[in-house]
N, C-alpha and C. Protein backbone atom coordinates (compact mmCIF):
# COMPACT_ATOMS: atom_id res chain seq x y z
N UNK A 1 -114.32 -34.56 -135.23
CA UNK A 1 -112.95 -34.77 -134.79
C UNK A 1 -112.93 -35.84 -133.71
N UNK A 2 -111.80 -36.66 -133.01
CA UNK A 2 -111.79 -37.64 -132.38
C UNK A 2 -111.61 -36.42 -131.48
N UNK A 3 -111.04 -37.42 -129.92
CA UNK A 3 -111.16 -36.91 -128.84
C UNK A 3 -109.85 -35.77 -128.89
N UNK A 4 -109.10 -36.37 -129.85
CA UNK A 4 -107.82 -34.73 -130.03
C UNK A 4 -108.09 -34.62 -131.27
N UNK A 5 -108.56 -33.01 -130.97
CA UNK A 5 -109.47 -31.69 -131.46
C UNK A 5 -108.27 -31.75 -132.99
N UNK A 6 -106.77 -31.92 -132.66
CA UNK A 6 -106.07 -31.52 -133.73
C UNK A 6 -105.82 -32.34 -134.99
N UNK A 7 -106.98 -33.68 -134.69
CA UNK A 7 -106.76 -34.43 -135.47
C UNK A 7 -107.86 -34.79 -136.69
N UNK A 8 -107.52 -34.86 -138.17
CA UNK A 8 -108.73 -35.01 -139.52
C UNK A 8 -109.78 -36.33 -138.62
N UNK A 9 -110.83 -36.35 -138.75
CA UNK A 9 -111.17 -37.79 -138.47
C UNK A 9 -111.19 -38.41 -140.19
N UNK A 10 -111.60 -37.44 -141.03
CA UNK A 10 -111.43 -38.49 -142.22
C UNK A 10 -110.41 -39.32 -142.89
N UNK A 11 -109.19 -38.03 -142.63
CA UNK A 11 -107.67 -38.34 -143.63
C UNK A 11 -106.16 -38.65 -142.45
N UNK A 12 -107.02 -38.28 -141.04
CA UNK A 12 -105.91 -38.12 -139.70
C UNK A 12 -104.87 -37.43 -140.29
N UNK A 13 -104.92 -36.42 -140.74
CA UNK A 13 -103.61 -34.81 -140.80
C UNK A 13 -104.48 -34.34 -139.81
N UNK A 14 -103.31 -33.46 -139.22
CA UNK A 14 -103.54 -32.38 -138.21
C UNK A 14 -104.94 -31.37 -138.68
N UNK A 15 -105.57 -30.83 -138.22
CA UNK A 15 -106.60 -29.82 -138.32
C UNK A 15 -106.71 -28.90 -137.32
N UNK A 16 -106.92 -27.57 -137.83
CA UNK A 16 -107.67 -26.58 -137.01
C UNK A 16 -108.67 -25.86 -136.52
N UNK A 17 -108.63 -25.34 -134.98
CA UNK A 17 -109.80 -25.09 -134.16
C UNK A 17 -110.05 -23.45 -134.59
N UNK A 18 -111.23 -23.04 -134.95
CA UNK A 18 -111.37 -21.93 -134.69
C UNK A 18 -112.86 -21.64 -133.98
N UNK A 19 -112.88 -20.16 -133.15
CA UNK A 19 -114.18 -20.45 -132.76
C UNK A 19 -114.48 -18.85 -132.74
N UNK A 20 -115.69 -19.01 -132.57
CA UNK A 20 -116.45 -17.43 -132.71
C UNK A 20 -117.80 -16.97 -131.86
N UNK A 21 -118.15 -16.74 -130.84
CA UNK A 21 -119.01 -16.27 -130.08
C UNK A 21 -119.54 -17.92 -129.69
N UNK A 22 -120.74 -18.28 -130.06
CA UNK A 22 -121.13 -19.84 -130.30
C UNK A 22 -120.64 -20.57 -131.26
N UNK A 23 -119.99 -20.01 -132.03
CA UNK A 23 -119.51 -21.17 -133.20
C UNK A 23 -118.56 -21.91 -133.12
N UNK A 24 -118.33 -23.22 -133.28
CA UNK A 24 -117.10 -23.67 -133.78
C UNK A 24 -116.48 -24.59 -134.49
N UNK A 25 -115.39 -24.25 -134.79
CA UNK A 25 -115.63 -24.80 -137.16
C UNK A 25 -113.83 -25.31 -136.62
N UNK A 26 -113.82 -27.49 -137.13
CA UNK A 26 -112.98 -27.59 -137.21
C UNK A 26 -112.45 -28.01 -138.45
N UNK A 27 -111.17 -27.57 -139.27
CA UNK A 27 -110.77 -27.85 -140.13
C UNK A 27 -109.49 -28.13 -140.86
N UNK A 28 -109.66 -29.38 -141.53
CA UNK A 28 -108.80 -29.76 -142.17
C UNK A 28 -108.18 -29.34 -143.40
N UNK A 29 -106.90 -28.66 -143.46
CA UNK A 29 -107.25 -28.05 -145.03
C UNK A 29 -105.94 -29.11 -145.55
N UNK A 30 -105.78 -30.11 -145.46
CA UNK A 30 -105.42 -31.13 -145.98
C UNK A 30 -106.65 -31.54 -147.21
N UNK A 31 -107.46 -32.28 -146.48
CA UNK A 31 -107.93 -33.14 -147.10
C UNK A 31 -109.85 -32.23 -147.47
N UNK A 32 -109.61 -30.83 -146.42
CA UNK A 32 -111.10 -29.87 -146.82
C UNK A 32 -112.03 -30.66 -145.41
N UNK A 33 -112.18 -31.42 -144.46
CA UNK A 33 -113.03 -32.40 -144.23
C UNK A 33 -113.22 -30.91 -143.31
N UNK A 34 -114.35 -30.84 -142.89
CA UNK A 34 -114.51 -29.86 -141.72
C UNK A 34 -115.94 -30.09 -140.86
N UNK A 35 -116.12 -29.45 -139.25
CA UNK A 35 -117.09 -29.82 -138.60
C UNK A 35 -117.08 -28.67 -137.99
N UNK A 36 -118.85 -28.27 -137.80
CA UNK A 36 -119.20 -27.34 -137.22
C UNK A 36 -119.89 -27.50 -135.84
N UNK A 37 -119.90 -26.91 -135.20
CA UNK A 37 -120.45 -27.05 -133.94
C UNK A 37 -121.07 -25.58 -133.10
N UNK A 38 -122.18 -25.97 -132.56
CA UNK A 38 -122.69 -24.63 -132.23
C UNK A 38 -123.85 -25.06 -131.25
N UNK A 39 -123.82 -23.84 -130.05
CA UNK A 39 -124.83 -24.19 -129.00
C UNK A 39 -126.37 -23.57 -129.42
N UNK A 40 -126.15 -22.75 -130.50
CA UNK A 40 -127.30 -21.93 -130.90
C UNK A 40 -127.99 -22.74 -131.18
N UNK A 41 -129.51 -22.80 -131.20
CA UNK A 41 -130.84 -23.63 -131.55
C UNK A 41 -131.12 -23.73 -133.37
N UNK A 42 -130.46 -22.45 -133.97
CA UNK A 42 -130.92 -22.56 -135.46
C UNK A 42 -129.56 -23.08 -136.39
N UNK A 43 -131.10 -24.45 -136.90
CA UNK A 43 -130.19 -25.09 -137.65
C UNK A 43 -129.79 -24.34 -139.26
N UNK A 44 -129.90 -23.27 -139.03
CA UNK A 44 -129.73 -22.56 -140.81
C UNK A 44 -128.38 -22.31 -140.68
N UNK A 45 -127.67 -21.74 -139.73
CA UNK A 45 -126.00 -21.38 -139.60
C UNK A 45 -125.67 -22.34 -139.99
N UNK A 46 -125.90 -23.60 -139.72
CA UNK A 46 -124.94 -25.12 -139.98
C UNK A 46 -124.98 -25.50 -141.20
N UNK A 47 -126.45 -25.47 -141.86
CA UNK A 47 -126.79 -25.42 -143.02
C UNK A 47 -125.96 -24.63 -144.02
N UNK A 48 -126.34 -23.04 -143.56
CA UNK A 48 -125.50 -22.15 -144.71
C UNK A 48 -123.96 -22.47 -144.55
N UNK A 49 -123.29 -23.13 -144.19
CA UNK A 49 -121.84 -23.01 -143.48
C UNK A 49 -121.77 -24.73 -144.92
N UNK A 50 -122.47 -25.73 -144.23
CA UNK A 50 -122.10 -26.88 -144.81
C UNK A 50 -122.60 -26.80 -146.24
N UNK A 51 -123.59 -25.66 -146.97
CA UNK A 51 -123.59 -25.67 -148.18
C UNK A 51 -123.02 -24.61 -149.03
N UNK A 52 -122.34 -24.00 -148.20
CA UNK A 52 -121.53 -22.57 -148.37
C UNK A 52 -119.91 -22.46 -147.83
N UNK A 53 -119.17 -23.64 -148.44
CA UNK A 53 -118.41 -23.52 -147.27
C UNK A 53 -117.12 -22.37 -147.59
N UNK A 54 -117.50 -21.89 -148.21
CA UNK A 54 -116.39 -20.42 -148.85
C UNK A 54 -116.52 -19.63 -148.10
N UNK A 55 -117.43 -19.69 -147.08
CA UNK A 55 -117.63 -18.63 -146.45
C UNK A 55 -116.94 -18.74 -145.08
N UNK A 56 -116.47 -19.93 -144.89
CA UNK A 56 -115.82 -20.61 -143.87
C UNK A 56 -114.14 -19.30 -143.77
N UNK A 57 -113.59 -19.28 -145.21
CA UNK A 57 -112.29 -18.55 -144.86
C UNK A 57 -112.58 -16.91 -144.73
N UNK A 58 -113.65 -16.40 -145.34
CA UNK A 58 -114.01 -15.36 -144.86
C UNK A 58 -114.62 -14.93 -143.51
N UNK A 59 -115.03 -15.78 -142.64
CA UNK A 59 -115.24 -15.49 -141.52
C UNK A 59 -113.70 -15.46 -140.45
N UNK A 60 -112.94 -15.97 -141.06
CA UNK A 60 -111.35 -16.38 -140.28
C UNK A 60 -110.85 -14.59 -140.81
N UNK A 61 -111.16 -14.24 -142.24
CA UNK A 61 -110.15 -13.20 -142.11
C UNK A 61 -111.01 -12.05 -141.43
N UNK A 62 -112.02 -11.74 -141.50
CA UNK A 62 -112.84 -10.93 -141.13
C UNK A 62 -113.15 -11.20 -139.49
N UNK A 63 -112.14 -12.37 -138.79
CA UNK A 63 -112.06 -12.36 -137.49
C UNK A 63 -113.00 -12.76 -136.87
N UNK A 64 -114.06 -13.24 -137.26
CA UNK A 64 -115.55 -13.75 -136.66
C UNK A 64 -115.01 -15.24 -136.05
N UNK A 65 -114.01 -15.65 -136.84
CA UNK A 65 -113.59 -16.80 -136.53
C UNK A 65 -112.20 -16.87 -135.82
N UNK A 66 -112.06 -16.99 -134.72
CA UNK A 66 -110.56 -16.50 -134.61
C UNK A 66 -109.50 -18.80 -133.82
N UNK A 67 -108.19 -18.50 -134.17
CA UNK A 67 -107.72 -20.05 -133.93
C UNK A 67 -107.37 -20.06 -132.47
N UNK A 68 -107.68 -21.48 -132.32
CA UNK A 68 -107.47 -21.84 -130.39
C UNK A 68 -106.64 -22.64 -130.15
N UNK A 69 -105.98 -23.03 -131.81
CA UNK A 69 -104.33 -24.16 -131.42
C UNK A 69 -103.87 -23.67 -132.32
């Protein structure tokens, strides 16, 4: 994302913040573009997230992921 969090960097539509203990997943559901971010050391969360990304809306309803705009 550019320096405002609410913006696609790929397609520039608005996008949303969600975050979860260390995690945080921004996304565009315009255009799908999304970025993860995390202070944790293991790179497998980022991994399973960027080759799994279905799992992205199940963590939002199941609240792991909750929105910050």
């Amino acid at each position: 994302m550019t320096n405002d969090q609410n913006i696609c960097k790929k397609c520039k539509n608005k996008s949303y913040r969600y975050d979860g203990n260390n995690l945080k997943v921004d996304i565009c559901y315009r255009c799908g573009y999304f970025i993860c971010d995390t202070n944790i050391k293991n790179d497998e969360l980022i991994y399973f997230l960027v080759e799994s990304p279905q799992v992205i809306p199940y963590l939002i309803k199941m609240e792991y992921l909750k929105p910050t705009n």
